[in-house]
PDB file of N, CA and C in Angstrom:
ATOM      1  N   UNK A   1       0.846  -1.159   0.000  1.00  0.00           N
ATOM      2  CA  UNK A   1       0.000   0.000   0.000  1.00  0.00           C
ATOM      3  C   UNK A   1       0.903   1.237   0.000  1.00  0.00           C
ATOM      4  N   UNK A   2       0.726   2.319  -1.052  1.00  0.00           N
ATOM      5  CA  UNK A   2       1.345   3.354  -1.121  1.00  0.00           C
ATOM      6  C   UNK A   2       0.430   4.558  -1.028  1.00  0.00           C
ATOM      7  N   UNK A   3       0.907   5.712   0.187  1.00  0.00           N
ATOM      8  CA  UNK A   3       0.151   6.678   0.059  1.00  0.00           C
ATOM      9  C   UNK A   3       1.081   7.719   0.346  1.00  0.00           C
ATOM     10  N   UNK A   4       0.432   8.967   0.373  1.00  0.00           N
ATOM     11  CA  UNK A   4       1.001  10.203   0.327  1.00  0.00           C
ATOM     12  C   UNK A   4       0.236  10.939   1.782  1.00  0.00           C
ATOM     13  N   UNK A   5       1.327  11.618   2.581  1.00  0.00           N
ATOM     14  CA  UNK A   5       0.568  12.530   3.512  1.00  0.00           C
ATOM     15  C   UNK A   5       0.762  13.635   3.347  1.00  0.00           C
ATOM     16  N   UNK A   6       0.294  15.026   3.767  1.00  0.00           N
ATOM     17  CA  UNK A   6       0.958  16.282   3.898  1.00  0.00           C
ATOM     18  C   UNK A   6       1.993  16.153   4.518  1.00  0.00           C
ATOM     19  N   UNK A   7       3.076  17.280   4.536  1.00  0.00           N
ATOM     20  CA  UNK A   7       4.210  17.681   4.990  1.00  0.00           C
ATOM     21  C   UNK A   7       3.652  17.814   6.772  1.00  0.00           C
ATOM     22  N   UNK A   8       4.239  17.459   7.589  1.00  0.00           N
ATOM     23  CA  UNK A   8       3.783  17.991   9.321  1.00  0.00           C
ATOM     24  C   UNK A   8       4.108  18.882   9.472  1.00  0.00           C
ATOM     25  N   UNK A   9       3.384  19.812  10.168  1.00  0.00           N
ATOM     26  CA  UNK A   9       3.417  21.553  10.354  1.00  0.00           C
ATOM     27  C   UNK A   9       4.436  21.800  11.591  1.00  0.00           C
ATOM     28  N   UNK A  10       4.932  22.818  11.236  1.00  0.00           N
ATOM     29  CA  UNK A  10       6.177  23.210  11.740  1.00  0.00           C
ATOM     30  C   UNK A  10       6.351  23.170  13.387  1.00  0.00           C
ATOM     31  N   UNK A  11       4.816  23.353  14.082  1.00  0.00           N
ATOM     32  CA  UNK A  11       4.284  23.013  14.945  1.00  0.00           C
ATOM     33  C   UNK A  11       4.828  21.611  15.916  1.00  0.00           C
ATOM     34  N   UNK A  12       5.252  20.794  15.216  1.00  0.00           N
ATOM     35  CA  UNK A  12       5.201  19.225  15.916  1.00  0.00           C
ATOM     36  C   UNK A  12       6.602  19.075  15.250  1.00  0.00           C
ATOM     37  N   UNK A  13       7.750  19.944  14.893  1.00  0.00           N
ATOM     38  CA  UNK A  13       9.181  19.996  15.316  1.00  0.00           C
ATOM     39  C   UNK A  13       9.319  19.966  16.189  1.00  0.00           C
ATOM     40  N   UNK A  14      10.410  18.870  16.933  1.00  0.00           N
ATOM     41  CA  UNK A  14      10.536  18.875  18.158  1.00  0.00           C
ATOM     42  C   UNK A  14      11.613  20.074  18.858  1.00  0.00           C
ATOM     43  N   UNK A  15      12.070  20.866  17.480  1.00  0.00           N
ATOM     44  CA  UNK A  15      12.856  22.099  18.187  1.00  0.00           C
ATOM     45  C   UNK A  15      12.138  23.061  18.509  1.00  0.00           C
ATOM     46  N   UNK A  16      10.527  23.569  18.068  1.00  0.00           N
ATOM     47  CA  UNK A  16       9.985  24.467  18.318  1.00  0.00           C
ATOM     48  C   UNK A  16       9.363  24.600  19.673  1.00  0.00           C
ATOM     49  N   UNK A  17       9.412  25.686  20.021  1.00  0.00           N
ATOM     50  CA  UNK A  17       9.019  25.778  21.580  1.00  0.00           C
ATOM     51  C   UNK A  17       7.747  26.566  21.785  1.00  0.00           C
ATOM     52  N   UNK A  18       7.049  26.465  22.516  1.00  0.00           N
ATOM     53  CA  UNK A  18       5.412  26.450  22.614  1.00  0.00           C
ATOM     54  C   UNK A  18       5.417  27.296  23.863  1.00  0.00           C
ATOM     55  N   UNK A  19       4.150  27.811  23.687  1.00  0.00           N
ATOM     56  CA  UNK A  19       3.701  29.221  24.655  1.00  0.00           C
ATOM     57  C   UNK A  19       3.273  28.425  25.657  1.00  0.00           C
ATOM     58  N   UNK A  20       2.284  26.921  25.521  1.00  0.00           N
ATOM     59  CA  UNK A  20       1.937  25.925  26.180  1.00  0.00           C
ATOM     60  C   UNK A  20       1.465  24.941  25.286  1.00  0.00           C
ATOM     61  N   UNK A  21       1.271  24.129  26.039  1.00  0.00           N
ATOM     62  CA  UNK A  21       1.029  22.666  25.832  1.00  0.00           C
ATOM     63  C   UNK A  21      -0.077  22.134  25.426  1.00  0.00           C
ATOM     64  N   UNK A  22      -0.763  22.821  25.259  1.00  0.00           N
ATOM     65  CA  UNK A  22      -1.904  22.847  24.584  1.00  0.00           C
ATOM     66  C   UNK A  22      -2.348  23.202  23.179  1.00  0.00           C
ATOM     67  N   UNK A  23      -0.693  23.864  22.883  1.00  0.00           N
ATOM     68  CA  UNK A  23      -0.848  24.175  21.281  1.00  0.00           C
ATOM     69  C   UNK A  23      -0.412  23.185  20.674  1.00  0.00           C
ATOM     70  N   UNK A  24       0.921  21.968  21.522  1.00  0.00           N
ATOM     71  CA  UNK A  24       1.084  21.327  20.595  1.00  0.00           C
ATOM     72  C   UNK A  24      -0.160  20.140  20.656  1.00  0.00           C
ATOM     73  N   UNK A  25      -0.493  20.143  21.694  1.00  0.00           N
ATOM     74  CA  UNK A  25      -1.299  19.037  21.675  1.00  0.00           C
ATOM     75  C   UNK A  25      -2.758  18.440  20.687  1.00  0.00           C
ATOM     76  N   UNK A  26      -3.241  20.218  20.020  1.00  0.00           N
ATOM     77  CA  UNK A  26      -4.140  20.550  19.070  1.00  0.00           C
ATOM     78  C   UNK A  26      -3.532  20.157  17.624  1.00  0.00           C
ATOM     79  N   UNK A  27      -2.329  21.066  17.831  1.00  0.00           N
ATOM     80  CA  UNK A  27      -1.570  20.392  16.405  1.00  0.00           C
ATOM     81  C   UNK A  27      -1.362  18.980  15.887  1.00  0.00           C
ATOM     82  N   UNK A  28      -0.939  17.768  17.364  1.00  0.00           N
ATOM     83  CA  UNK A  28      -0.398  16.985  17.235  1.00  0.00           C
ATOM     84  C   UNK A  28      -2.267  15.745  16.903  1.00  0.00           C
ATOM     85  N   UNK A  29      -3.227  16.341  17.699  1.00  0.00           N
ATOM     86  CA  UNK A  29      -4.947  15.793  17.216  1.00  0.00           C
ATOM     87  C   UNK A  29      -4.867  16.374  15.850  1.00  0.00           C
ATOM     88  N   UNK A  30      -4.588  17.303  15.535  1.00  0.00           N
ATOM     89  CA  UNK A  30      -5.029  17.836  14.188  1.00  0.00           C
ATOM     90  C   UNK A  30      -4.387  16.745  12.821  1.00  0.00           C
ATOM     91  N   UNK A  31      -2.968  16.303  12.868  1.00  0.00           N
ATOM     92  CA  UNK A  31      -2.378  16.168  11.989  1.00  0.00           C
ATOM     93  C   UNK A  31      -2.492  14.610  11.870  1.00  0.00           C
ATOM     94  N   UNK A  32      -2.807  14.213  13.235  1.00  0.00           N
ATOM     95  CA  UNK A  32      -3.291  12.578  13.411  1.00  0.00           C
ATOM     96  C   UNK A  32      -4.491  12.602  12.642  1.00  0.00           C
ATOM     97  N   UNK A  33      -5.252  13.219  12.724  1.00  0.00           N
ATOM     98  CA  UNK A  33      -6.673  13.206  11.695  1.00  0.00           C
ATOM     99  C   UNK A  33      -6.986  13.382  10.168  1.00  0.00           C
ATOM    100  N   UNK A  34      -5.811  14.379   9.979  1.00  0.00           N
ATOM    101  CA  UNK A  34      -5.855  14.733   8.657  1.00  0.00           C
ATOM    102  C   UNK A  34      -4.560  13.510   7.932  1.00  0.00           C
ATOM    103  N   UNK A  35      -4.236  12.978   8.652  1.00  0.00           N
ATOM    104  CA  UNK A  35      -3.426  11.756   8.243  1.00  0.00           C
ATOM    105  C   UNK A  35      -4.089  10.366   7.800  1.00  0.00           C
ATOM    106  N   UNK A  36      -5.091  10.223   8.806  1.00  0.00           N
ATOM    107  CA  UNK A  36      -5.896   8.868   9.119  1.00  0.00           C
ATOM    108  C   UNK A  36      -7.190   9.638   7.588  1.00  0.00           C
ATOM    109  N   UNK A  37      -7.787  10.601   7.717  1.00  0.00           N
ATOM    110  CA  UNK A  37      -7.973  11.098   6.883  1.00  0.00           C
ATOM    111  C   UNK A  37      -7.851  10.778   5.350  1.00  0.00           C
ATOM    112  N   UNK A  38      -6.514  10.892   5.554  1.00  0.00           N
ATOM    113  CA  UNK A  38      -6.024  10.610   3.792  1.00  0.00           C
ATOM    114  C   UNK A  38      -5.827   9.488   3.710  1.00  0.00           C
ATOM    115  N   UNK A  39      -5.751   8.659   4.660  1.00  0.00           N
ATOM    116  CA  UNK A  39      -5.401   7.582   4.593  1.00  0.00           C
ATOM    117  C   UNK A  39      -6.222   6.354   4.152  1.00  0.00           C
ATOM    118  N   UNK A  40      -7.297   6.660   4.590  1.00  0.00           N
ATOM    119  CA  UNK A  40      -9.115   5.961   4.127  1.00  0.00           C
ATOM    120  C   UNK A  40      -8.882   6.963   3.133  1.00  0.00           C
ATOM    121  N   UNK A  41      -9.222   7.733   2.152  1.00  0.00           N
ATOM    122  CA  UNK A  41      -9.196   8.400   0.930  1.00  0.00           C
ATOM    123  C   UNK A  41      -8.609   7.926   0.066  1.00  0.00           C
ATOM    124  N   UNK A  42      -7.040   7.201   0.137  1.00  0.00           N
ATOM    125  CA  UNK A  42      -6.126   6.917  -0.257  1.00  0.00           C
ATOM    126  C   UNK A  42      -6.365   5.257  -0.407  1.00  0.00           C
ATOM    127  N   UNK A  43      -7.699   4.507   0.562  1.00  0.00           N
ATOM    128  CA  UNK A  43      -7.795   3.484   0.418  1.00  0.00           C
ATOM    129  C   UNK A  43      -7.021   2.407   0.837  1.00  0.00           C
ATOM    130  N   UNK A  44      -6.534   3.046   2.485  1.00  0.00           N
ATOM    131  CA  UNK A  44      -5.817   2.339   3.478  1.00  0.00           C
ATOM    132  C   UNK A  44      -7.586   1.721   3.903  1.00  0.00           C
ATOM    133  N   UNK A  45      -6.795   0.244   4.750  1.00  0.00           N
ATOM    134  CA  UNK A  45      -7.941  -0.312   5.328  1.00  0.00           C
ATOM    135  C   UNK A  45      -7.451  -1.280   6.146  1.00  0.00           C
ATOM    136  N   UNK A  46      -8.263  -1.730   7.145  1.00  0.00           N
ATOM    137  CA  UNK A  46      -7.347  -2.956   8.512  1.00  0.00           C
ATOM    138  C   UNK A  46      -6.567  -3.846   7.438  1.00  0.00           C
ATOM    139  N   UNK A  47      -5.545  -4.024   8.370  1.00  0.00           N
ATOM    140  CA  UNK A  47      -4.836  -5.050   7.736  1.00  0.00           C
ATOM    141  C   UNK A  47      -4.707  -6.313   9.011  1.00  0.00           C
ATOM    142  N   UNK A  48      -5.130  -7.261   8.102  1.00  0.00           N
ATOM    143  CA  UNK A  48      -4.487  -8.383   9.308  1.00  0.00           C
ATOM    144  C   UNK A  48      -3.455  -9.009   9.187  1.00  0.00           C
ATOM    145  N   UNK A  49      -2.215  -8.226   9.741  1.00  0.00           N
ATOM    146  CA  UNK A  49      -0.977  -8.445  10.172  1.00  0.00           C
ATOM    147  C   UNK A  49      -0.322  -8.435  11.065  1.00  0.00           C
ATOM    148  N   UNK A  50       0.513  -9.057  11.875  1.00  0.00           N
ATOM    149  CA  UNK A  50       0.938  -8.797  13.236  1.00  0.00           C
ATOM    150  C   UNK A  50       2.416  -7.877  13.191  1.00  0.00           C
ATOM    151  N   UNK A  51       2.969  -8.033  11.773  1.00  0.00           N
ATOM    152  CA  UNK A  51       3.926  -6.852  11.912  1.00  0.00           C
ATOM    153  C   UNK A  51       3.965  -6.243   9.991  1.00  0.00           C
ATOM    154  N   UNK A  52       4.427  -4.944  10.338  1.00  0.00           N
ATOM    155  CA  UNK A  52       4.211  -4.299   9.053  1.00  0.00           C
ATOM    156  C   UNK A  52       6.274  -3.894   8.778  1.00  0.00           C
ATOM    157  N   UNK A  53       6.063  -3.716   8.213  1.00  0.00           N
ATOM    158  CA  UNK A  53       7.139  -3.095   7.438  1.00  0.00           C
ATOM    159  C   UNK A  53       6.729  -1.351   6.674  1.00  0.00           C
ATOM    160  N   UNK A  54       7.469  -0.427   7.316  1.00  0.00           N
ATOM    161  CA  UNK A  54       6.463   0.882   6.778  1.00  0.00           C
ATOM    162  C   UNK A  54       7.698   1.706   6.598  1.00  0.00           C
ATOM    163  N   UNK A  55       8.136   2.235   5.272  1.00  0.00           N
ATOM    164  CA  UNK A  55       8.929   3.332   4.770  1.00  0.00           C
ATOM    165  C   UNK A  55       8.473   4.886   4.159  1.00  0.00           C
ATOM    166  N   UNK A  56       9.382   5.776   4.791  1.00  0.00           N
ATOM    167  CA  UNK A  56       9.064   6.763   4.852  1.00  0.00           C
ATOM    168  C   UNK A  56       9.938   7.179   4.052  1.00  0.00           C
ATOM    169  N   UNK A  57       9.146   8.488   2.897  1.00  0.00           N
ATOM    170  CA  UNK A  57      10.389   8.969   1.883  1.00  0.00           C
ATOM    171  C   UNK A  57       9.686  10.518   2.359  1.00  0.00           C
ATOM    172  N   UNK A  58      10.822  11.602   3.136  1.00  0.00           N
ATOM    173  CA  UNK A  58      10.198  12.834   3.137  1.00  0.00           C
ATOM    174  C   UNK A  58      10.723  13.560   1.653  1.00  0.00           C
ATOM    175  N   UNK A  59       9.947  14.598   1.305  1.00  0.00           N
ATOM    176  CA  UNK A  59       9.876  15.420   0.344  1.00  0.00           C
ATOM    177  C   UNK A  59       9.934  16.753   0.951  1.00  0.00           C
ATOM    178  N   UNK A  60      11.030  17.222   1.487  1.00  0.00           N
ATOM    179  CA  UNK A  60      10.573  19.021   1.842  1.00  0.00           C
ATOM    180  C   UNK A  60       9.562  19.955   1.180  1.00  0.00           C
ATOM    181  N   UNK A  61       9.396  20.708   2.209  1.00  0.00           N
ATOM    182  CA  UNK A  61       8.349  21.513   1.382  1.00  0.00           C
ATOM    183  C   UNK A  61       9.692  22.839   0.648  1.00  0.00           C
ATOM    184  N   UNK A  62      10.976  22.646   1.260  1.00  0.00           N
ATOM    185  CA  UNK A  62      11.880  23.986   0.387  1.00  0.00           C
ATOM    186  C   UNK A  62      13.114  22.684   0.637  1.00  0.00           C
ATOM    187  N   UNK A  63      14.211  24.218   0.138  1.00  0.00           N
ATOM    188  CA  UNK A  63      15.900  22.926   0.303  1.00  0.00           C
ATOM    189  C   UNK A  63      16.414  23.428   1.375  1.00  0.00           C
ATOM    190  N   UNK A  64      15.971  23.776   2.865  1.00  0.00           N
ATOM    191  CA  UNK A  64      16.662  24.178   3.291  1.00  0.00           C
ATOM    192  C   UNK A  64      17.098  22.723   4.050  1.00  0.00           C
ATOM    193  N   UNK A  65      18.288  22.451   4.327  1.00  0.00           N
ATOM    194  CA  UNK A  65      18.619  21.329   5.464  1.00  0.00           C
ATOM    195  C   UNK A  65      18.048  20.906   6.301  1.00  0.00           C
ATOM    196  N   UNK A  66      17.415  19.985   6.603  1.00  0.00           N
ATOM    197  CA  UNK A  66      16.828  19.182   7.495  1.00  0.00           C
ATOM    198  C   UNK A  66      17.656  17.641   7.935  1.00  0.00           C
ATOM    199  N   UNK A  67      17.327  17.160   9.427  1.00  0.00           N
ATOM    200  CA  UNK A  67      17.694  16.739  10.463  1.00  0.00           C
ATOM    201  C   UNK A  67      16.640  15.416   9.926  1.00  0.00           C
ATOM    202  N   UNK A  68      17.393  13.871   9.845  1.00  0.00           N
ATOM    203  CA  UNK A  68      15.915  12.933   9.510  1.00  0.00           C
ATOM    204  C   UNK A  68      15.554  12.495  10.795  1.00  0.00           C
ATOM    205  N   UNK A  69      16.125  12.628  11.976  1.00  0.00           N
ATOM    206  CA  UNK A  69      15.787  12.530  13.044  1.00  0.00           C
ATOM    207  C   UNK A  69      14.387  13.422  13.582  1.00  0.00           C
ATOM    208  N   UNK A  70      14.509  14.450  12.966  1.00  0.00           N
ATOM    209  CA  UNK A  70      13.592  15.592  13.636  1.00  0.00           C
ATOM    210  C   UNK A  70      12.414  14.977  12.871  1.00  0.00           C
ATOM    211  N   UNK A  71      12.640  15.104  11.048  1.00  0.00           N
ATOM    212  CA  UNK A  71      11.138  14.722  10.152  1.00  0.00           C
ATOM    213  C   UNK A  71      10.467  13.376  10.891  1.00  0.00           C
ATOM    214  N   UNK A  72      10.966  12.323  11.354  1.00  0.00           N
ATOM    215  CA  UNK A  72      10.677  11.314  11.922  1.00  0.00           C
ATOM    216  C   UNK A  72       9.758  11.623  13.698  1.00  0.00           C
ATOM    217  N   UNK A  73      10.399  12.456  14.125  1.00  0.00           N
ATOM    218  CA  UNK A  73       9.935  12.873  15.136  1.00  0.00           C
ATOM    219  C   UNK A  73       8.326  13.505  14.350  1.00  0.00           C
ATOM    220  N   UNK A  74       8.738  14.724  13.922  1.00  0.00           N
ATOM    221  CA  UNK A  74       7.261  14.897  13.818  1.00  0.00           C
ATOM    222  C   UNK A  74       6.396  14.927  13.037  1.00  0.00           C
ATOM    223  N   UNK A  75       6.609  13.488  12.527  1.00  0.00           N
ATOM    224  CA  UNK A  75       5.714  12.456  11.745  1.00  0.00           C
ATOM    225  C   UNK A  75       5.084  11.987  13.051  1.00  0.00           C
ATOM    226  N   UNK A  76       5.104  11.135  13.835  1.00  0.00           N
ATOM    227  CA  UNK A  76       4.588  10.426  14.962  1.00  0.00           C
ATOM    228  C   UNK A  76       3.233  10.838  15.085  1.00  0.00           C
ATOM    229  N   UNK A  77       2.873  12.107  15.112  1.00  0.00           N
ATOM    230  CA  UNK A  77       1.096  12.202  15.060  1.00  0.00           C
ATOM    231  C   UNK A  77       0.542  11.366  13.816  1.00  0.00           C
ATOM    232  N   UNK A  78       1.255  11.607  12.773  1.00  0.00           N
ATOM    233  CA  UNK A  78       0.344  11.331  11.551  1.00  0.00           C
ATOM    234  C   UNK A  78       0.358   9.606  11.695  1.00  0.00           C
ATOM    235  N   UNK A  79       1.630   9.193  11.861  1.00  0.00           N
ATOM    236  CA  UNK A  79       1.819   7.542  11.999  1.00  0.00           C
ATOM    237  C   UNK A  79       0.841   6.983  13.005  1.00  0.00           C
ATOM    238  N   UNK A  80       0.438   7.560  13.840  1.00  0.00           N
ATOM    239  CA  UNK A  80      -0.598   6.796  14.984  1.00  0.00           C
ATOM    240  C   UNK A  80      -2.169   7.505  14.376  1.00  0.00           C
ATOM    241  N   UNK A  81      -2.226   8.196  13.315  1.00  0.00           N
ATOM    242  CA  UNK A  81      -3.233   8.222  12.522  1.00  0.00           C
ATOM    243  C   UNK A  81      -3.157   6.916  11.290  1.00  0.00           C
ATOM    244  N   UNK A  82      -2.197   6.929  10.873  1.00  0.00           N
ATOM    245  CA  UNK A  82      -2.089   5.661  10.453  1.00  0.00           C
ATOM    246  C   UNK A  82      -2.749   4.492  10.965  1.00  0.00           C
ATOM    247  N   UNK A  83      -1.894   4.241  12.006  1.00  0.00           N
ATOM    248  CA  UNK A  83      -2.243   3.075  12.916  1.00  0.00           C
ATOM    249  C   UNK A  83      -3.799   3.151  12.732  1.00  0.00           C
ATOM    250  N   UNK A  84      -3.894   4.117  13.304  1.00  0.00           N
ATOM    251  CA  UNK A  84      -5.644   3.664  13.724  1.00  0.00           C
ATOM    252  C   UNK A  84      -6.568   3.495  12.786  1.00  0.00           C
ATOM    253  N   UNK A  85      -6.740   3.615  11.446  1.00  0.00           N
ATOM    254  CA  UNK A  85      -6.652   3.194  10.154  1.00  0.00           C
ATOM    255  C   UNK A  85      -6.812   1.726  10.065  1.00  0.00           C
ATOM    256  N   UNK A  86      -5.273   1.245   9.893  1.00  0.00           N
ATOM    257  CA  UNK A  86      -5.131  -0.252   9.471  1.00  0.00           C
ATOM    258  C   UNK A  86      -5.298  -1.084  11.027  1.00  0.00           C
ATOM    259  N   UNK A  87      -5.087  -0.440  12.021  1.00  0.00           N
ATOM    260  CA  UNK A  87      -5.249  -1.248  12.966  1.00  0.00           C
ATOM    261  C   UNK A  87      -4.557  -2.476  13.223  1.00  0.00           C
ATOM    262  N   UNK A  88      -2.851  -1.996  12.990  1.00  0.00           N
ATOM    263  CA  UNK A  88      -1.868  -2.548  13.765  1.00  0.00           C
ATOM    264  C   UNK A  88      -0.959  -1.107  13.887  1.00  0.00           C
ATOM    265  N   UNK A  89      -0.588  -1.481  15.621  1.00  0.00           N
ATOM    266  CA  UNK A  89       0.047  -0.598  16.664  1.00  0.00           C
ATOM    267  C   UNK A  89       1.141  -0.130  16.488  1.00  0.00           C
ATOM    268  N   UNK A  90       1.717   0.868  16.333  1.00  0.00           N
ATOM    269  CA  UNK A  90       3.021   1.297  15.695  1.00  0.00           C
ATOM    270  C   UNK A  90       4.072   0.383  16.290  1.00  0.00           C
ATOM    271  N   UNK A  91       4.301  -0.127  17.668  1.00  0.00           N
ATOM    272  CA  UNK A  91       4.696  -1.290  17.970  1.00  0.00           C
ATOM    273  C   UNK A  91       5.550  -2.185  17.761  1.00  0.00           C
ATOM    274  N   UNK A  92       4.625  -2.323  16.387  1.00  0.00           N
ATOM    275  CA  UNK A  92       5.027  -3.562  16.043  1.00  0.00           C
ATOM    276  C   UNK A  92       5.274  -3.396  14.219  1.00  0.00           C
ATOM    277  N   UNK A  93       5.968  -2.184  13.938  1.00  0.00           N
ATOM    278  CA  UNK A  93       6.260  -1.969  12.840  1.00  0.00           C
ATOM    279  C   UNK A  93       8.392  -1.794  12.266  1.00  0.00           C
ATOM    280  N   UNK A  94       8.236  -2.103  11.482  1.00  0.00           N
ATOM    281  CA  UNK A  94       9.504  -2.157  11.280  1.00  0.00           C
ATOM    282  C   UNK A  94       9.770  -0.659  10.627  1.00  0.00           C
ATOM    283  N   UNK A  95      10.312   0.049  11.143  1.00  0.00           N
ATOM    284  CA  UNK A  95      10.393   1.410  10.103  1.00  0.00           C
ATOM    285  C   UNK A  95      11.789   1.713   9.754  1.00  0.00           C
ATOM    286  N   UNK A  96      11.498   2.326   8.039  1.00  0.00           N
ATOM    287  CA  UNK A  96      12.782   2.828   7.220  1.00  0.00           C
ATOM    288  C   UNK A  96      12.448   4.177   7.174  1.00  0.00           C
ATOM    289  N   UNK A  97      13.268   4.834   7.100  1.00  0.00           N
ATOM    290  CA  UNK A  97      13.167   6.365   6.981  1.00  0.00           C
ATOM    291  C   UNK A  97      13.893   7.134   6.027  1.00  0.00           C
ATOM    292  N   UNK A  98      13.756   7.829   5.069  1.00  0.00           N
ATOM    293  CA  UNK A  98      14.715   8.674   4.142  1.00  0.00           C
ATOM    294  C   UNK A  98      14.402  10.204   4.208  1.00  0.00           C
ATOM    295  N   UNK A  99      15.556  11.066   3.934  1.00  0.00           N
ATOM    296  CA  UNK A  99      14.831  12.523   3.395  1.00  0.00           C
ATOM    297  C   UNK A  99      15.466  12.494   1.833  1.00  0.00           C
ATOM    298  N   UNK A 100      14.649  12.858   1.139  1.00  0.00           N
ATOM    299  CA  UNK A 100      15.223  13.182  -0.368  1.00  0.00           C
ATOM    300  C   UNK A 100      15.937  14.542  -0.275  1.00  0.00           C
ATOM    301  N   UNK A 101      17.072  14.205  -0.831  1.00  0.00           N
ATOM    302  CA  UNK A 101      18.786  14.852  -0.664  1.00  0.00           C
ATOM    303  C   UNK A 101      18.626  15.534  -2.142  1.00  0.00           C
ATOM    304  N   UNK A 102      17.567  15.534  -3.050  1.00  0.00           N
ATOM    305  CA  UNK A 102      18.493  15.176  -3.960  1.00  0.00           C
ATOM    306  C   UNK A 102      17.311  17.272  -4.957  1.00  0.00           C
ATOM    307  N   UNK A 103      17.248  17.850  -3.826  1.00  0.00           N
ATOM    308  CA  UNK A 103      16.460  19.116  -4.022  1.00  0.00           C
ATOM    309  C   UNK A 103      15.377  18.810  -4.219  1.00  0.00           C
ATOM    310  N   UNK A 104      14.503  17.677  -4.370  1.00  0.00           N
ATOM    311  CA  UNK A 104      13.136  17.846  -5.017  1.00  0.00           C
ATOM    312  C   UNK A 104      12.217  18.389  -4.105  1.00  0.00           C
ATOM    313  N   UNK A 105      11.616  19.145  -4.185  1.00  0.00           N
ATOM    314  CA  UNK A 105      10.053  20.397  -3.344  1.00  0.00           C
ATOM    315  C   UNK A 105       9.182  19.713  -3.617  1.00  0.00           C
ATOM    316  N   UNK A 106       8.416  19.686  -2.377  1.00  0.00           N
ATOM    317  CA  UNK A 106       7.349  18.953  -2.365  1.00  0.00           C
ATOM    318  C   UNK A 106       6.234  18.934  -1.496  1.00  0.00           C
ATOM    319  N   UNK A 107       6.385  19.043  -0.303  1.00  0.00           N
ATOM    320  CA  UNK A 107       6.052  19.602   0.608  1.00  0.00           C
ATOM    321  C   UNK A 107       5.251  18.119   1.152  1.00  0.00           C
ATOM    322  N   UNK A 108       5.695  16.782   1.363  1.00  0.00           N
ATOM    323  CA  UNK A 108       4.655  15.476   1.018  1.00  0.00           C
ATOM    324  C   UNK A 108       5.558  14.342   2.087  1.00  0.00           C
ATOM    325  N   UNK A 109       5.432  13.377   2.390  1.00  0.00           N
ATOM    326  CA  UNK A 109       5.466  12.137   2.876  1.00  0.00           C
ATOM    327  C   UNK A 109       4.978  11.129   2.334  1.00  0.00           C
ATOM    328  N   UNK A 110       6.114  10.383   1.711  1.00  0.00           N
ATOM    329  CA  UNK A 110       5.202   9.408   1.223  1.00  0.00           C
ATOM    330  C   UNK A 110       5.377   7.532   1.867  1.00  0.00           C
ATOM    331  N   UNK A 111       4.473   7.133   1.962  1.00  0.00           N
ATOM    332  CA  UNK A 111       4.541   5.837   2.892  1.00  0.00           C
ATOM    333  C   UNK A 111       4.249   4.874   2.070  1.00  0.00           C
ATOM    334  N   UNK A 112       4.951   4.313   2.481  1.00  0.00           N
ATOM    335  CA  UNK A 112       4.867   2.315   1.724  1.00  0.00           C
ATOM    336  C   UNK A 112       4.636   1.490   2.992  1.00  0.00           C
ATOM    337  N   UNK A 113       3.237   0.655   2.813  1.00  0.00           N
ATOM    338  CA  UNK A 113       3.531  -0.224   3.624  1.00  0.00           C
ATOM    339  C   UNK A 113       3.097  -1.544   3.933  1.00  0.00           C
ATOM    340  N   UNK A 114       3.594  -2.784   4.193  1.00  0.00           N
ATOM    341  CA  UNK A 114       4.126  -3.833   3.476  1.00  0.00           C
ATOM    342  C   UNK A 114       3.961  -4.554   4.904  1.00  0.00           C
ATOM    343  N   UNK A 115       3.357  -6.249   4.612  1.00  0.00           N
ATOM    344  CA  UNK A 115       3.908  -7.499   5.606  1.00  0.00           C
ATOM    345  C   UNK A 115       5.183  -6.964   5.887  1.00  0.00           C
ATOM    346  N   UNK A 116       5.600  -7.671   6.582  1.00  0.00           N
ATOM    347  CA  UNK A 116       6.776  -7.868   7.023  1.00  0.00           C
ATOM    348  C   UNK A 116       7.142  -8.930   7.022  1.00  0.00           C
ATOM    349  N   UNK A 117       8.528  -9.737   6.335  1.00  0.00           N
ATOM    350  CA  UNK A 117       8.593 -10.917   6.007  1.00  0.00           C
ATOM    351  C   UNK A 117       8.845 -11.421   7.807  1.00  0.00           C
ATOM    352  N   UNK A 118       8.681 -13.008   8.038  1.00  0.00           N
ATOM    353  CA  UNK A 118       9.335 -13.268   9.484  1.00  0.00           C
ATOM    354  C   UNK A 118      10.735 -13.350   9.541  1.00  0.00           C
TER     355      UNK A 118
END
């Protein structure tokens, strides 16, 4: 299964710092929804699997340098929008992660995701 998410709002960087905790916490409901969202749109649906295999290719929205540690970080709302979707637990997923190096703009996430062989 291949889909596409929005880019995560600048909001749910884990370097950005918040007036309170309540902003990220709106952001972090918001982007879980609009994830799970696209995700039934996109024609995600339960899977019965006990482990997945799930790769992540980010697409910046510009070229400025980015950290794949950080894009991974604040992906995590949208991935447990995922989850709740196919209905297996992030858990129990095997994850690959990339940022495309290579200038392309995009502003996107795109996910593959796959059994997992045993």
């Amino acid at each position: 299964m291949n889909l596409t998410f929005p880019w995560p709002p600048s909001a749910l960087n884990p370097n950005t710092r918040h007036a309170h905790w309540s902003t990220l916490a709106r952001a972090k409901k918001r982007y879980r929804a609009a994830c799970a969202l696209q995700a039934r749109a996109q024609g995600a649906h339960r899977i019965h699997a006990s482990r997945l295999a799930v790769s992540l290719l980010f697409v910046p929205p510009d070229r400025r340098p980015r950290d794949l540690d950080n894009c991974i970080s604040s992906m995590k709302a949208g991935l447990d929008g995922l989850a709740d979707v196919i209905g297996v637990d992030d858990s129990n997923w095997q994850l690959l992660a990339e940022l495309d190096r290579f200038g392309t703009i995009g502003g996107l996430v795109r996910v593959e995701v796959r059994p997992c062989l045993p």
